[in-house]
C-alpha atoms as a PDB file:
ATOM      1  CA  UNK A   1      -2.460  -9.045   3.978  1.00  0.00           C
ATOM      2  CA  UNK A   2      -3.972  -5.598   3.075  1.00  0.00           C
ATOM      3  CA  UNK A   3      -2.134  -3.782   6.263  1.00  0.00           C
ATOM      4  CA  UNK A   4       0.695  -3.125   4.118  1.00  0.00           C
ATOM      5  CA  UNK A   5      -1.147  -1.016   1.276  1.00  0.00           C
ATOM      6  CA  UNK A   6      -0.361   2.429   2.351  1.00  0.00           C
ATOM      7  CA  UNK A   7      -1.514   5.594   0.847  1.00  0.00           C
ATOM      8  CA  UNK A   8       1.182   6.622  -2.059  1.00  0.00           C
ATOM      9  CA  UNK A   9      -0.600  10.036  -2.932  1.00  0.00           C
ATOM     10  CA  UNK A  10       0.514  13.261  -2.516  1.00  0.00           C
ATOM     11  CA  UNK A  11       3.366  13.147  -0.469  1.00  0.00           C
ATOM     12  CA  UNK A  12       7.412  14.314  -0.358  1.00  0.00           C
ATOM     13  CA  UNK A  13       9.166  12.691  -1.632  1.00  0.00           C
ATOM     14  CA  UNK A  14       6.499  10.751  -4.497  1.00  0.00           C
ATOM     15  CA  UNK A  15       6.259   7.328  -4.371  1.00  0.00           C
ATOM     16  CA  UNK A  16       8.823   5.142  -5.548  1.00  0.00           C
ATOM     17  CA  UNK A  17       8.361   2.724  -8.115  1.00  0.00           C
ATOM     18  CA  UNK A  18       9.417   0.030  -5.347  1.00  0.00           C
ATOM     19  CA  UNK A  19       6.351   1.548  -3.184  1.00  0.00           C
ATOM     20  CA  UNK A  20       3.654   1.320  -5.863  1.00  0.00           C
ATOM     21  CA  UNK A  21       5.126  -2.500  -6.695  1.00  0.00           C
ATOM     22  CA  UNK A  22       4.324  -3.502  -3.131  1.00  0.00           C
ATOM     23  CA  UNK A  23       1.244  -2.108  -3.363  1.00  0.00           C
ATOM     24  CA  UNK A  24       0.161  -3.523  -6.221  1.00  0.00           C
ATOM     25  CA  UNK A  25       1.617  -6.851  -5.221  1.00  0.00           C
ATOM     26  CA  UNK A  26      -0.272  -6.886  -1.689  1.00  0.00           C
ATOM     27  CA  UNK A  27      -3.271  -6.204  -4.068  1.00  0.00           C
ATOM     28  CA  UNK A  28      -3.419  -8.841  -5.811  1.00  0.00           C
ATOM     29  CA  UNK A  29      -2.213 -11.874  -3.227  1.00  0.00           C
ATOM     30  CA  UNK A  30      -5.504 -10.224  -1.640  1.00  0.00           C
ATOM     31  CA  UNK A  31      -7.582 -10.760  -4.430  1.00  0.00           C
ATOM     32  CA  UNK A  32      -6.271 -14.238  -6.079  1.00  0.00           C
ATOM     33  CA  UNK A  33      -5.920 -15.877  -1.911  1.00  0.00           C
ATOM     34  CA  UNK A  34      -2.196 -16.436  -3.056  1.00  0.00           C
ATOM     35  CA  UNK A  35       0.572 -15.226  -1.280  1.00  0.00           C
ATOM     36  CA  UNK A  36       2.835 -17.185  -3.253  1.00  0.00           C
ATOM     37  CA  UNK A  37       1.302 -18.661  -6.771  1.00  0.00           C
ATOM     38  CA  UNK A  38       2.044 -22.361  -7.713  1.00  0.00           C
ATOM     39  CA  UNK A  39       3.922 -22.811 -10.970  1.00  0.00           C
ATOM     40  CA  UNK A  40       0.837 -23.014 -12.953  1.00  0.00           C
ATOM     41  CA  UNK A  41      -0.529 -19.285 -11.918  1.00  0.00           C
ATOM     42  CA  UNK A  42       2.880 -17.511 -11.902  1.00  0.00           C
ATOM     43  CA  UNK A  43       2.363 -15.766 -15.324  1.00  0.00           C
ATOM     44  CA  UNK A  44      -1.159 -15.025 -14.609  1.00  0.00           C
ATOM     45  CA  UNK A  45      -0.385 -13.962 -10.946  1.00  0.00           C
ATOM     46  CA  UNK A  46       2.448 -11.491 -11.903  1.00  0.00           C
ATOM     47  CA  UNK A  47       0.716 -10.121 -15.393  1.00  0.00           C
ATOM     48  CA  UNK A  48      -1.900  -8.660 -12.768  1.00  0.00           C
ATOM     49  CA  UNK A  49       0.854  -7.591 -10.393  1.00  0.00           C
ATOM     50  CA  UNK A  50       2.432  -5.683 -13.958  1.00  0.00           C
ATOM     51  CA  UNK A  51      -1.033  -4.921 -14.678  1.00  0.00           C
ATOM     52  CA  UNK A  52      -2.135  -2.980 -11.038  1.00  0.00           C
ATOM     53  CA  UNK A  53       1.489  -1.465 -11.134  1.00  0.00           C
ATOM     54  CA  UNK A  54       0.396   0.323 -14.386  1.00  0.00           C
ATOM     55  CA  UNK A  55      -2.982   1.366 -13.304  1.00  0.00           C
ATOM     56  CA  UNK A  56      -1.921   2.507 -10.017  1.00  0.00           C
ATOM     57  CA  UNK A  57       1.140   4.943 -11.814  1.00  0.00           C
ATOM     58  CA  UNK A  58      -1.305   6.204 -14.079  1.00  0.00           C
ATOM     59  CA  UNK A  59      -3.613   6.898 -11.286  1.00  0.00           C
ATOM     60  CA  UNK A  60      -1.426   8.735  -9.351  1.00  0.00           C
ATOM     61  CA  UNK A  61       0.461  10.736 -12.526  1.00  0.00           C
ATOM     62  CA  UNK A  62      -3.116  11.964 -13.093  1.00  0.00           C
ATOM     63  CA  UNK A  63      -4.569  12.915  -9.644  1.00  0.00           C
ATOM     64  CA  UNK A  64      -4.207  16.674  -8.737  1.00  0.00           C
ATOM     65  CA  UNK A  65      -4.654  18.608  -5.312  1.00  0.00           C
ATOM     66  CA  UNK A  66      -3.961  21.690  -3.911  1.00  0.00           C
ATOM     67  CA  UNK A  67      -2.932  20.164  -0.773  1.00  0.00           C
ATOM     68  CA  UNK A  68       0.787  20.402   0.310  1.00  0.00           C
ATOM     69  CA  UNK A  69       2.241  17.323   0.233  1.00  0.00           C
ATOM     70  CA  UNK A  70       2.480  15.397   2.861  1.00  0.00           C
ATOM     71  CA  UNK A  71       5.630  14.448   5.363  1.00  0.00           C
ATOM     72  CA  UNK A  72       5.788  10.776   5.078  1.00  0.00           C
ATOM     73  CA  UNK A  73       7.740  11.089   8.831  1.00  0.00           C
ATOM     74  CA  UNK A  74       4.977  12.595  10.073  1.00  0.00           C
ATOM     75  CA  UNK A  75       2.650  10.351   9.049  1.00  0.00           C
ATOM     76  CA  UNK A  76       4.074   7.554  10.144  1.00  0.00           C
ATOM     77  CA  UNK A  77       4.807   8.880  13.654  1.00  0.00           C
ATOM     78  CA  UNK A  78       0.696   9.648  13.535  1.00  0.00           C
ATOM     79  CA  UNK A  79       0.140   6.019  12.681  1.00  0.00           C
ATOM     80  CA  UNK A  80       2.725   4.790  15.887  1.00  0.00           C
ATOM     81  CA  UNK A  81       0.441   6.899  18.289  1.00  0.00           C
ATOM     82  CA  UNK A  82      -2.694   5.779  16.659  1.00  0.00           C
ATOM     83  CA  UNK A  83      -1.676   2.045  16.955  1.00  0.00           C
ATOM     84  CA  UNK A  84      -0.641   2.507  20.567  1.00  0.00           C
ATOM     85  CA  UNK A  85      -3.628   3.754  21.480  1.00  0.00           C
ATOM     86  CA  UNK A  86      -5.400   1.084  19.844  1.00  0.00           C
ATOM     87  CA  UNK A  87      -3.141  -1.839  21.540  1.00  0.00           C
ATOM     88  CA  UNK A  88      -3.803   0.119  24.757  1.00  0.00           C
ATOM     89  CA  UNK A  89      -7.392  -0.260  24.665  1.00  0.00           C
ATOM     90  CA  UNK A  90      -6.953  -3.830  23.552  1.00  0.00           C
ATOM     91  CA  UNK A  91      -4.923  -4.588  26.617  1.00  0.00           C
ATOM     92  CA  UNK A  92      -6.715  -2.734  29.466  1.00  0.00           C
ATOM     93  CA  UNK A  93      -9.886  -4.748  28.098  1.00  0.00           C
ATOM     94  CA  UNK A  94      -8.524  -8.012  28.477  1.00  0.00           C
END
């Protein structure tokens, strides 16, 4: 479930308010063992979704670095090659 929590820090263009949702989302369906809460949970599951949301924005409004920011295109082509040479190993091992 956690795969899809990416880094949202320092890069160009920030992180959307979409992004940091899906974080925060994947967060806590980690956390409660709910990817989908029954009726009775809803209000608790998505006050903690609002709740991580929140805490994550104010987290990343308040972090500073003199680091340029990052190329989110470049990162992601890094993660491709990383990832094929992890299912590469996988397969010549089998």
């Amino acid at each position: 479930m956690c795969r899809n929590i990416r880094t949202l820090y320092n890069f160009a263009p920030p992180a959307s308010e979409d992004e940091v949702r899906a974080a925060a989302l994947q967060y806590v369906r980690k956390v409660s063992g709910f990817t989908k809460p029954s009726q009775a949970n809803t209000e608790a599951f998505d006050r903690a979704v609002a709740a991580v949301t929140a805490a994550t924005e104010e987290l990343l409004e308040s972090l500073v670095t003199n680091a340029p920011p990052k190329d989110r295109e470049v990162e992601a082509e890094k993660a491709r090659k990383r990832a094929q040479a992890r299912y590469t190993l996988v397969a010549k091992a089998g």
